[in-house]
PDB file of N, CA and C in Angstrom:
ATOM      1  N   UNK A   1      67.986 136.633  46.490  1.00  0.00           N
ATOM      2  CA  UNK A   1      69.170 136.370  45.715  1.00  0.00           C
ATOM      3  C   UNK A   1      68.746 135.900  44.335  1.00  0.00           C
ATOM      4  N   UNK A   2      69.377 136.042  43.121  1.00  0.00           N
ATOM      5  CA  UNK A   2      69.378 135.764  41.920  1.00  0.00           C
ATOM      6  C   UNK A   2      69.442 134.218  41.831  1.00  0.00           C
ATOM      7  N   UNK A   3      68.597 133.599  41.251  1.00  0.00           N
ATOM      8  CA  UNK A   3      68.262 131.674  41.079  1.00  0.00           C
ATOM      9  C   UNK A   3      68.715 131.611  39.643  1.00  0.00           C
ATOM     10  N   UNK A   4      69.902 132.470  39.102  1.00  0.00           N
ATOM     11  CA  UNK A   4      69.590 132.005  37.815  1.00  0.00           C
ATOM     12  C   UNK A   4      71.374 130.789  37.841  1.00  0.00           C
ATOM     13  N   UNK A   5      71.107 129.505  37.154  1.00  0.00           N
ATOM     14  CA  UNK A   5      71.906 128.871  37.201  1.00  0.00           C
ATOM     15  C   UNK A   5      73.159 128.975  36.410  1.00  0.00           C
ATOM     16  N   UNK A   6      73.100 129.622  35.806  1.00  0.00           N
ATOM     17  CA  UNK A   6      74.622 129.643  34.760  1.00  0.00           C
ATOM     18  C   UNK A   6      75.373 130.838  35.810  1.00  0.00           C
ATOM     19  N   UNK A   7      74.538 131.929  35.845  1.00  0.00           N
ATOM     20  CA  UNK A   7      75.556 132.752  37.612  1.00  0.00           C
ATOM     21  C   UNK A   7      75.972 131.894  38.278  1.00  0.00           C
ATOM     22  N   UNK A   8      75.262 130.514  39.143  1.00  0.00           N
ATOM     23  CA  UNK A   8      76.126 130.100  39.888  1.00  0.00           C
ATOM     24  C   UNK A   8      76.883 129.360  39.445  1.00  0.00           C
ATOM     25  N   UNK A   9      77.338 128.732  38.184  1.00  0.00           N
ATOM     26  CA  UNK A   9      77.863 127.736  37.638  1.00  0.00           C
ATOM     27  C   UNK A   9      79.480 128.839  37.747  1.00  0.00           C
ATOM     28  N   UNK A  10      78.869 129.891  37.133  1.00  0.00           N
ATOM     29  CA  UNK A  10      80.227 131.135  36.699  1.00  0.00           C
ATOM     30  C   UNK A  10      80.628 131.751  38.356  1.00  0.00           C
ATOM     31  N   UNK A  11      79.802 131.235  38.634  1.00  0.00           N
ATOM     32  CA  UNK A  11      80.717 131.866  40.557  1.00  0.00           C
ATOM     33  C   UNK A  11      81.755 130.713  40.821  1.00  0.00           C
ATOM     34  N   UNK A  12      81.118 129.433  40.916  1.00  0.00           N
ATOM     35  CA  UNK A  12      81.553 128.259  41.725  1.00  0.00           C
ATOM     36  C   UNK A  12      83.382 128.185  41.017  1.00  0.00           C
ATOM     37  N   UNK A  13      82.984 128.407  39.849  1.00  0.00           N
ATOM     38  CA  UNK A  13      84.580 128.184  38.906  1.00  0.00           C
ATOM     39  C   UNK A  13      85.343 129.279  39.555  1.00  0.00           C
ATOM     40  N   UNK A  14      84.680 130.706  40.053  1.00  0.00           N
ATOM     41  CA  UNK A  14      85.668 131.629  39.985  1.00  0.00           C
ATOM     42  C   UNK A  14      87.010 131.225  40.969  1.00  0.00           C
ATOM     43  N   UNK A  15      87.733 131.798  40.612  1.00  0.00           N
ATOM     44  CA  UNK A  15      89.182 131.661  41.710  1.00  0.00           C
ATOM     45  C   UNK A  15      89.761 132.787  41.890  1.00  0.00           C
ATOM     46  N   UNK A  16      89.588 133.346  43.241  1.00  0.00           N
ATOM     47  CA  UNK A  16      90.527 134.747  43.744  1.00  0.00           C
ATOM     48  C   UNK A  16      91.486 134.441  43.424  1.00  0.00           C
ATOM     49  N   UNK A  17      92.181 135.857  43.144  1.00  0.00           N
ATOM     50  CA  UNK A  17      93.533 135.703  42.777  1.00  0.00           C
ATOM     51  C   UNK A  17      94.186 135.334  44.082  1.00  0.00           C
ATOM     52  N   UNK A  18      95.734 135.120  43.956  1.00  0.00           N
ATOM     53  CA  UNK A  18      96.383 134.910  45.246  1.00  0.00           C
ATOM     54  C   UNK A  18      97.332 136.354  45.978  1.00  0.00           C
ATOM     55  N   UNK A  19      97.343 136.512  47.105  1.00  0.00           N
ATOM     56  CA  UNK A  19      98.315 137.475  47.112  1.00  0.00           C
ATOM     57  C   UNK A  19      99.448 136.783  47.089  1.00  0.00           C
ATOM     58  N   UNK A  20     100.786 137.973  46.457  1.00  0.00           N
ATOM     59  CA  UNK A  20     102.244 137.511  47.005  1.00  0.00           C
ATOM     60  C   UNK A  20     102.375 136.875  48.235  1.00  0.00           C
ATOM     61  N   UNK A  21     103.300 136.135  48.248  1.00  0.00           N
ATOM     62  CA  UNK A  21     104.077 135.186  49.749  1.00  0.00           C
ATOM     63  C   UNK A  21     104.531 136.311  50.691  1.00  0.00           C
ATOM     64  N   UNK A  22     104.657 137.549  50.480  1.00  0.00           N
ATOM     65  CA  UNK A  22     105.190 138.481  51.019  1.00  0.00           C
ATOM     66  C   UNK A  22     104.051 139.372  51.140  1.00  0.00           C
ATOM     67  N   UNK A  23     103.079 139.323  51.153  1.00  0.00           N
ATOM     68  CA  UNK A  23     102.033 140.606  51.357  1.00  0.00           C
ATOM     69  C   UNK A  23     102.085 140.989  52.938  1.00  0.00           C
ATOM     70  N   UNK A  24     102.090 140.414  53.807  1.00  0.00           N
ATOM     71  CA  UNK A  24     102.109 140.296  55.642  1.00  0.00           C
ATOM     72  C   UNK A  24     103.177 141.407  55.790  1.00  0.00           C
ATOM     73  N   UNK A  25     104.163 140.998  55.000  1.00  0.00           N
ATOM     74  CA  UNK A  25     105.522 140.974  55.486  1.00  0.00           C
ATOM     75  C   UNK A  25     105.890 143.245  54.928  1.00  0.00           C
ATOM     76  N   UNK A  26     105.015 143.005  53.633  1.00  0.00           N
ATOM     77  CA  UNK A  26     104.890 144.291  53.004  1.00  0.00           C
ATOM     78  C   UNK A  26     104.462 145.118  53.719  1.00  0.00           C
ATOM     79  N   UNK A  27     103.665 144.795  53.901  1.00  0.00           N
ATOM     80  CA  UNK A  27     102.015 145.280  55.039  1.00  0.00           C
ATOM     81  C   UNK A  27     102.744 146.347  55.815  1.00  0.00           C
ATOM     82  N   UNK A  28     103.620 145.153  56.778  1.00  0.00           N
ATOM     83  CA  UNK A  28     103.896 145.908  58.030  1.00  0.00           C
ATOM     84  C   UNK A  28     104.958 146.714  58.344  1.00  0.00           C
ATOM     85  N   UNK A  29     105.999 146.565  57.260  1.00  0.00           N
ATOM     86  CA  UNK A  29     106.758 147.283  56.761  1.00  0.00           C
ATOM     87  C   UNK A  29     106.237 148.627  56.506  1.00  0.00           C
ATOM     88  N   UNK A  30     105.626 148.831  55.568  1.00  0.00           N
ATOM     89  CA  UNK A  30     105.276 150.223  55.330  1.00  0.00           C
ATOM     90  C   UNK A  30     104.237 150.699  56.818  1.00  0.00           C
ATOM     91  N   UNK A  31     104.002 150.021  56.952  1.00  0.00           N
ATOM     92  CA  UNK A  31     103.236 150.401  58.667  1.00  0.00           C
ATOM     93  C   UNK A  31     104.220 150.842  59.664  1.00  0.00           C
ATOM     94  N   UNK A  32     105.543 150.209  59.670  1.00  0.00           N
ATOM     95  CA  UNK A  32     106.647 150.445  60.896  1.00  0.00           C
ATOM     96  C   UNK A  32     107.182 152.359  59.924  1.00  0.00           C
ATOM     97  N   UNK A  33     107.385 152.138  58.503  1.00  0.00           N
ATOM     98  CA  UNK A  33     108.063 153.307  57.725  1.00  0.00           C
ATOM     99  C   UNK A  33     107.136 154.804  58.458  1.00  0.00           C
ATOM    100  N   UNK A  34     105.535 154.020  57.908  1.00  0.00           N
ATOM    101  CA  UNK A  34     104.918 155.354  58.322  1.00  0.00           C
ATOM    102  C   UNK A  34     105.231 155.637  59.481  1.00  0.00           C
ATOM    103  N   UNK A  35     104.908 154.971  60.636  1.00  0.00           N
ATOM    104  CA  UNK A  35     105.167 155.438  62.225  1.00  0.00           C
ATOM    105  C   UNK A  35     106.206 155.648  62.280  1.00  0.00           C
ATOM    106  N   UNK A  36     107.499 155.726  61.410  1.00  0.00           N
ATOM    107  CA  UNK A  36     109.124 156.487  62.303  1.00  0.00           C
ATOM    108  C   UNK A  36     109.017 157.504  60.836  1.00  0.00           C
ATOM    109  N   UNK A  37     107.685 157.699  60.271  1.00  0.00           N
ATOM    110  CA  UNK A  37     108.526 158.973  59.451  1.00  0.00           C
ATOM    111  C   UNK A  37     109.048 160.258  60.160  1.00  0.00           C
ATOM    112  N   UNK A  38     109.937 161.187  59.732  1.00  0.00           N
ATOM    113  CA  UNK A  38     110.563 162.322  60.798  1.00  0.00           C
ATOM    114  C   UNK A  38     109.823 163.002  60.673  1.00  0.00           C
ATOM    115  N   UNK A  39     109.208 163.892  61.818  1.00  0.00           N
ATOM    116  CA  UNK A  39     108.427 164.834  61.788  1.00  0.00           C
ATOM    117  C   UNK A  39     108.488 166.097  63.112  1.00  0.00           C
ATOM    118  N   UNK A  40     108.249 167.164  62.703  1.00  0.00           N
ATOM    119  CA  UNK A  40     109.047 168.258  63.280  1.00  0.00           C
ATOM    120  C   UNK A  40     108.306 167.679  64.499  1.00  0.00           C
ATOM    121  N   UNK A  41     108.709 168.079  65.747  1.00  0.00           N
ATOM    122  CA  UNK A  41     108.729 168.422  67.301  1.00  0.00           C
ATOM    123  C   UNK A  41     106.582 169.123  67.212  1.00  0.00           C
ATOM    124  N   UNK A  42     106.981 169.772  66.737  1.00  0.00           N
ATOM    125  CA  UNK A  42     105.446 170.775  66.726  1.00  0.00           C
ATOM    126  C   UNK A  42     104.298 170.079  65.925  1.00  0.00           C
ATOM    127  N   UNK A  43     105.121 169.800  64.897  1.00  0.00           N
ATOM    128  CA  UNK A  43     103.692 168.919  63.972  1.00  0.00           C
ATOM    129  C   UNK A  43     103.074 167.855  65.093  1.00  0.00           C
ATOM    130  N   UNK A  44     104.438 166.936  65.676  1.00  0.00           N
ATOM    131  CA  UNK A  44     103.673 165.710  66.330  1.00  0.00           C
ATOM    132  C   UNK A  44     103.227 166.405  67.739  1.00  0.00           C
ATOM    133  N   UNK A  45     103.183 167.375  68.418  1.00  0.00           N
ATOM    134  CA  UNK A  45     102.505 167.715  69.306  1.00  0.00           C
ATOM    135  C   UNK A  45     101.383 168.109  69.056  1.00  0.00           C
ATOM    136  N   UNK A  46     100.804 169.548  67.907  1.00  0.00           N
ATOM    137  CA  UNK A  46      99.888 169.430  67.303  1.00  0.00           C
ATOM    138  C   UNK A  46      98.997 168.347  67.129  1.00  0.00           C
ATOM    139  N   UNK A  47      99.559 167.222  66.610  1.00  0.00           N
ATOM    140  CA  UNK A  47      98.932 166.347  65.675  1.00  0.00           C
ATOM    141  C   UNK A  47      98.303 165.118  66.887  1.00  0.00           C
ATOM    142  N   UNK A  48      99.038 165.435  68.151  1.00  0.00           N
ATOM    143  CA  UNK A  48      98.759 164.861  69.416  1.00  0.00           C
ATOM    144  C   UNK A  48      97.515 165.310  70.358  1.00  0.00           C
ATOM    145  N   UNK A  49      97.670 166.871  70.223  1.00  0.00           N
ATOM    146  CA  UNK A  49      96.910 167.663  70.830  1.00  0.00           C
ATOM    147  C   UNK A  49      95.832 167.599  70.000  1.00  0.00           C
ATOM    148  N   UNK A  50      95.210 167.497  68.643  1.00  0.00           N
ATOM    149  CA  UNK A  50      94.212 167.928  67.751  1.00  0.00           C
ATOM    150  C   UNK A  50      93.439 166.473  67.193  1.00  0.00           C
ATOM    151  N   UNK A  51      94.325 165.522  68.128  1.00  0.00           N
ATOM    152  CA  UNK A  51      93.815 164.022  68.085  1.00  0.00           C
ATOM    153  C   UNK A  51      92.266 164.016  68.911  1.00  0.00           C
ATOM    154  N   UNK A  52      92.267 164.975  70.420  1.00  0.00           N
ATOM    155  CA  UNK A  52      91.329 164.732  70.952  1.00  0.00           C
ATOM    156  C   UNK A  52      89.924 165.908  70.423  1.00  0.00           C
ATOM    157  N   UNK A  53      89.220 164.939  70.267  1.00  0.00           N
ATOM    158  CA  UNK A  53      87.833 165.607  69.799  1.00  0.00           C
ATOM    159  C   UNK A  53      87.498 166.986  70.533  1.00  0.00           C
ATOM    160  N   UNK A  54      87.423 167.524  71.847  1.00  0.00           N
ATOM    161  CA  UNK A  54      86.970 168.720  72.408  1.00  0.00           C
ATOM    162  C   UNK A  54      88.079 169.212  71.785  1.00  0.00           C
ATOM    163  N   UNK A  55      89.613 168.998  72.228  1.00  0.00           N
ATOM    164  CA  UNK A  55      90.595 170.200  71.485  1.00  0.00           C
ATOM    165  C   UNK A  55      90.067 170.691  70.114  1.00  0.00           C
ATOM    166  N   UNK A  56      89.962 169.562  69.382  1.00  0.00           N
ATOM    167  CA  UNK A  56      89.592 169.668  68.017  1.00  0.00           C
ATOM    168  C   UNK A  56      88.348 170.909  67.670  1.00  0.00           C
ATOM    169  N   UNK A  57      87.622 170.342  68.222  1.00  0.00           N
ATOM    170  CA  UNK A  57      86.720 171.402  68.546  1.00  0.00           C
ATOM    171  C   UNK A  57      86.721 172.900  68.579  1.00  0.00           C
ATOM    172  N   UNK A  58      87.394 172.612  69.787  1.00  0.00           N
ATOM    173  CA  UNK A  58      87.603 174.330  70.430  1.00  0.00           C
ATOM    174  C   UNK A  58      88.466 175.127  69.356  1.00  0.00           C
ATOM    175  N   UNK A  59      89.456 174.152  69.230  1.00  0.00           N
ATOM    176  CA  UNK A  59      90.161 174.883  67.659  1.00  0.00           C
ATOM    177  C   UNK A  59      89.603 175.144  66.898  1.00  0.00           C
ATOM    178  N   UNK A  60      88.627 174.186  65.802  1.00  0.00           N
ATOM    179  CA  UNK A  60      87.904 174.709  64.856  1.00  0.00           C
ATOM    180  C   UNK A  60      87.189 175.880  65.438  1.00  0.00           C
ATOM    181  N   UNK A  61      86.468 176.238  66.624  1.00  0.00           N
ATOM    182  CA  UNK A  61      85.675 176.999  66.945  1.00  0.00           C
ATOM    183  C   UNK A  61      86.512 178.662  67.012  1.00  0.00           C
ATOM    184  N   UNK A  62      87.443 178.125  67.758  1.00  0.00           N
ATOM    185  CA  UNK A  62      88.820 180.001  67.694  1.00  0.00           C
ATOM    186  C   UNK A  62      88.741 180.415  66.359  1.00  0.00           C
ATOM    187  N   UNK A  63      88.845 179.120  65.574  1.00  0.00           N
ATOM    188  CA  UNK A  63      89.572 179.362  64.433  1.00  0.00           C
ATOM    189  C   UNK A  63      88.396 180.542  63.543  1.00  0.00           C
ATOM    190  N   UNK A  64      87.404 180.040  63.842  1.00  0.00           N
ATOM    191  CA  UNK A  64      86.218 179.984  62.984  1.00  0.00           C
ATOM    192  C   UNK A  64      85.633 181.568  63.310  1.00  0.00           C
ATOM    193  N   UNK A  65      85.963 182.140  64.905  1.00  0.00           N
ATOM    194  CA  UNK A  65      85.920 183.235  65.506  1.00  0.00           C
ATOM    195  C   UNK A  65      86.539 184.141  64.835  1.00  0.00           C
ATOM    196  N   UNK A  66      88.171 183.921  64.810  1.00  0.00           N
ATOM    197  CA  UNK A  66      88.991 184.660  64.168  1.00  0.00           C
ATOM    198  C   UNK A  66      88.780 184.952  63.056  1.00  0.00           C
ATOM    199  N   UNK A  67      88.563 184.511  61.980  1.00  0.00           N
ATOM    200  CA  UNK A  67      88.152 184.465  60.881  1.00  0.00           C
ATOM    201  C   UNK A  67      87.206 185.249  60.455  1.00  0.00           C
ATOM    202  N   UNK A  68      86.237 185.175  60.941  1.00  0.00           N
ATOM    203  CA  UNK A  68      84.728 186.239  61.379  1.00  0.00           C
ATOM    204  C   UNK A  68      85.347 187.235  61.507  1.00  0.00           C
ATOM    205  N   UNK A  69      85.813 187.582  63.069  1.00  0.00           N
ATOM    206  CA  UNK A  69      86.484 188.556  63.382  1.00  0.00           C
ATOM    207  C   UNK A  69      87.359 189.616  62.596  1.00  0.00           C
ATOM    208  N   UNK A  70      88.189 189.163  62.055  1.00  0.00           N
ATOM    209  CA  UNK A  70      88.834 189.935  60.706  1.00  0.00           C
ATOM    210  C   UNK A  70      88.471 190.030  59.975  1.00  0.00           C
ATOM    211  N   UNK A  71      87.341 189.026  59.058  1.00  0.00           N
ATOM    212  CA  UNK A  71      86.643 189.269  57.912  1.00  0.00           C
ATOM    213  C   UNK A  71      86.122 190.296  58.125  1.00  0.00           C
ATOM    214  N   UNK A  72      85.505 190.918  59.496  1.00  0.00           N
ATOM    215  CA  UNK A  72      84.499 191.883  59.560  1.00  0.00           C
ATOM    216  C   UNK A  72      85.380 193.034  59.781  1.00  0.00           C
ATOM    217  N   UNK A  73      86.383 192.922  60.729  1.00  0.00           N
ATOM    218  CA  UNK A  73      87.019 194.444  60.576  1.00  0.00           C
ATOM    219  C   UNK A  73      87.504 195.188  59.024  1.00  0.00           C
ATOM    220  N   UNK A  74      87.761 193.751  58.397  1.00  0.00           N
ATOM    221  CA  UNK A  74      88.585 194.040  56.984  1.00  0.00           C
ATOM    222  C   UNK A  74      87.878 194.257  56.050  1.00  0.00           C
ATOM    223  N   UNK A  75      86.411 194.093  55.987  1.00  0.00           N
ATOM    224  CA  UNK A  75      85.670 194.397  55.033  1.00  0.00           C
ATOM    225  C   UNK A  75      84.677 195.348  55.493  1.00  0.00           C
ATOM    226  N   UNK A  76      84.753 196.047  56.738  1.00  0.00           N
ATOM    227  CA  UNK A  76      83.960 197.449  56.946  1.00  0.00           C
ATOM    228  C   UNK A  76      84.741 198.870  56.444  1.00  0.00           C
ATOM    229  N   UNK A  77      83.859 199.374  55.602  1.00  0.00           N
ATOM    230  CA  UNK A  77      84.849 200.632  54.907  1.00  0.00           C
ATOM    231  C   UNK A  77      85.135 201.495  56.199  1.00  0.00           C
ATOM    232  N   UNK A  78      85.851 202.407  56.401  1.00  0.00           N
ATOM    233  CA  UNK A  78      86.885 203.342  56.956  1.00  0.00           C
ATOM    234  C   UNK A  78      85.795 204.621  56.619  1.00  0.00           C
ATOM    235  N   UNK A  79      84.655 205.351  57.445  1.00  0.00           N
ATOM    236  CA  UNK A  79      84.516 206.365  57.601  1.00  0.00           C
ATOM    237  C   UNK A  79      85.185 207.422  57.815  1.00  0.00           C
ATOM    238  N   UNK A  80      85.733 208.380  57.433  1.00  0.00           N
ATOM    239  CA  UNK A  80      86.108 209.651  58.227  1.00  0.00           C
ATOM    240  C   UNK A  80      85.487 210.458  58.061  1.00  0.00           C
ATOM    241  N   UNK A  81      85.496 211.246  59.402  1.00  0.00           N
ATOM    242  CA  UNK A  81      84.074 212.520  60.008  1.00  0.00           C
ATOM    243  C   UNK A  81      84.569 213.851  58.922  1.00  0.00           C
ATOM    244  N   UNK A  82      83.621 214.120  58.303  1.00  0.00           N
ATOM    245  CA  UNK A  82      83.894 215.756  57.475  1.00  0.00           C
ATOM    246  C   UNK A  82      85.284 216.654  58.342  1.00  0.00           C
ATOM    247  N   UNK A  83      85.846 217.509  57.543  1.00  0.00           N
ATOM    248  CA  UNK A  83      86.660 218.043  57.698  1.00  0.00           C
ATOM    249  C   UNK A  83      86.105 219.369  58.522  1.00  0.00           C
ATOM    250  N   UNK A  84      85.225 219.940  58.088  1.00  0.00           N
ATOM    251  CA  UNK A  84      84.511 220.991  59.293  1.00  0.00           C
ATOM    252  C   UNK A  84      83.880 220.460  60.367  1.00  0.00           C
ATOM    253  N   UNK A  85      83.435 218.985  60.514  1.00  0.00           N
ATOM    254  CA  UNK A  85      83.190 219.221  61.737  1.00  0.00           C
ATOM    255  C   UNK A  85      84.421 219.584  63.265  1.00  0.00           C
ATOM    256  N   UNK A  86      83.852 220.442  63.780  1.00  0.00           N
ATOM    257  CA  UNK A  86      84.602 220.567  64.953  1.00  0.00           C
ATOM    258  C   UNK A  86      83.998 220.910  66.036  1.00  0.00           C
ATOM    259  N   UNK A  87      82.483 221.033  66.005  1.00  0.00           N
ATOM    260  CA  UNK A  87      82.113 221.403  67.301  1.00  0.00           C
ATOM    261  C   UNK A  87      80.711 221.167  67.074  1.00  0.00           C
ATOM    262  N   UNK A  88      79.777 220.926  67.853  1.00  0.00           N
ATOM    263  CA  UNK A  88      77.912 220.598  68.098  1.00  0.00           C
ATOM    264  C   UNK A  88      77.521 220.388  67.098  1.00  0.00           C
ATOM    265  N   UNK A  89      77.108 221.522  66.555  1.00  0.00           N
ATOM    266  CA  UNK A  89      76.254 222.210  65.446  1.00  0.00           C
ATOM    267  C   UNK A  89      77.110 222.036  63.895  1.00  0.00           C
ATOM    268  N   UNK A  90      78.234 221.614  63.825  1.00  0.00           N
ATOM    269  CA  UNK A  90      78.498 221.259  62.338  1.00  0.00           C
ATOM    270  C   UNK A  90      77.855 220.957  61.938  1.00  0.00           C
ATOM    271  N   UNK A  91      78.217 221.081  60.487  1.00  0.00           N
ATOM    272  CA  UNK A  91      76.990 220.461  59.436  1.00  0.00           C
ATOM    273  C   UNK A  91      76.866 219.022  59.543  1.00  0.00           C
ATOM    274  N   UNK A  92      78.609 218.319  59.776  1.00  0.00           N
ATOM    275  CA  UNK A  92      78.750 216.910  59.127  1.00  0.00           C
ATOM    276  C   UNK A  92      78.391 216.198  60.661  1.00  0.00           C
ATOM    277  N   UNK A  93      77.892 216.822  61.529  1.00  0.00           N
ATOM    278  CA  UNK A  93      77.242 216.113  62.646  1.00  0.00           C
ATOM    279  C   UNK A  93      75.810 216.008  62.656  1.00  0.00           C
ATOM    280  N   UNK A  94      75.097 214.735  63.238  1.00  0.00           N
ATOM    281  CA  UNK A  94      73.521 214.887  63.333  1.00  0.00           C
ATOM    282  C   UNK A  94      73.157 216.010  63.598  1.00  0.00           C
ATOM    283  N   UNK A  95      73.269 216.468  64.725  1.00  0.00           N
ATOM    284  CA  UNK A  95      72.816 217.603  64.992  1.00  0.00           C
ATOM    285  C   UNK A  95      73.022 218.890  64.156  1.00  0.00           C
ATOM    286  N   UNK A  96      74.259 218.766  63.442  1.00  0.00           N
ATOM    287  CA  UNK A  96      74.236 220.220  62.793  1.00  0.00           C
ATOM    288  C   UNK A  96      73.253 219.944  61.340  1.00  0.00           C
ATOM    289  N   UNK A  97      73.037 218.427  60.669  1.00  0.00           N
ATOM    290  CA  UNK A  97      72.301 218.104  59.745  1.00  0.00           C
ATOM    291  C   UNK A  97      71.245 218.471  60.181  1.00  0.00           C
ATOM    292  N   UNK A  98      70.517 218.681  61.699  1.00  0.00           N
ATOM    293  CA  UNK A  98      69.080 218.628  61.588  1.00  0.00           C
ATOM    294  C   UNK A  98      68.830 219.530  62.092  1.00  0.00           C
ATOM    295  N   UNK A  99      69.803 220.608  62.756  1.00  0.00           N
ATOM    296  CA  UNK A  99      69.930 222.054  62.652  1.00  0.00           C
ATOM    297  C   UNK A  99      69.243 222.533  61.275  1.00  0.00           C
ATOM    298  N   UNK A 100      70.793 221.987  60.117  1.00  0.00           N
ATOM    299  CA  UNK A 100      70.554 222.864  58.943  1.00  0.00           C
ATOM    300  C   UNK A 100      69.399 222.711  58.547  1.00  0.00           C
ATOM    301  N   UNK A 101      68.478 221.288  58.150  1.00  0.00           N
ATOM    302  CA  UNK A 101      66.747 220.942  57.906  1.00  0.00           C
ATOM    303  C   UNK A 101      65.966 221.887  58.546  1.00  0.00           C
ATOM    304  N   UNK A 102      66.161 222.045  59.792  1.00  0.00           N
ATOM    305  CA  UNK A 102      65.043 222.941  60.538  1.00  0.00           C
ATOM    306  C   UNK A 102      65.324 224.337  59.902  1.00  0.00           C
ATOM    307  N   UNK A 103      66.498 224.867  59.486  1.00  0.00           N
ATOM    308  CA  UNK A 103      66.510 226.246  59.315  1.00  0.00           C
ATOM    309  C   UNK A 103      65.965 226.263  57.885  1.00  0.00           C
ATOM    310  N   UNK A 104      66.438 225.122  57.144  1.00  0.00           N
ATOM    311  CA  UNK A 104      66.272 225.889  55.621  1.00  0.00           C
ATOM    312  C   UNK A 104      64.113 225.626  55.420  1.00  0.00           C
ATOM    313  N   UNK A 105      63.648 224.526  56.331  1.00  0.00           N
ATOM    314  CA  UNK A 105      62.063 224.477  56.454  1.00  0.00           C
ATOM    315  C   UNK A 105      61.542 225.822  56.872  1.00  0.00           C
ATOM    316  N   UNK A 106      61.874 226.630  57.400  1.00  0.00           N
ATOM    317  CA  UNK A 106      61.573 228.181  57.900  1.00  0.00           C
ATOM    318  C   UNK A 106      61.364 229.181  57.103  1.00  0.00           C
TER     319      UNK A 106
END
């Protein structure tokens, strides 16, 4: 701790302020307001259900799935197969690609 004497001279004088005669009384007031604020049927079940840590959990975890999940369908482009292919040997199929390689190497 700091030994220097004019600090403690300037502590010993200090004086907390006081609270109002009514601070208790404030307090708990806004404590009773918050607990009856109105709140839909669903929020406070939610807010009941998402109190316990595993729920909590498992939610963040769906949530976090889903999210993935669509990110990835929604950001993979949309192939569509060539318009001639229709059978084995098309061009726009492997096989008709490595058909056509083998023939035009000949």
């Amino acid at each position: 701790m700091n030994n220097d004497p004019q600090l403690s001279h300037l502590l010993r004088q200090w004086r907390a302020p006081e609270p109002p005669g009514n601070f208790d009384a404030n307090v708990w007031r806004r404590i009773r307001l918050a607990e009856s604020a109105p709140t839909s049927p669903l929020a406070g079940w939610l807010r009941r259900q998402l109190w316990h840590p595993a729920l909590s959990l498992g939610a963040a975890a769906a949530l976090g799935v889903a999210i993935g999940v669509f990110g990835g369908v929604f950001s993979t482009p949309v192939v569509e197969p060539p318009a001639q292919a229709t059978h084995f040997l098309s061009p726009g199929t492997l096989t008709g690609t490595y058909a056509q390689l083998v023939g035009e190497t000949r």
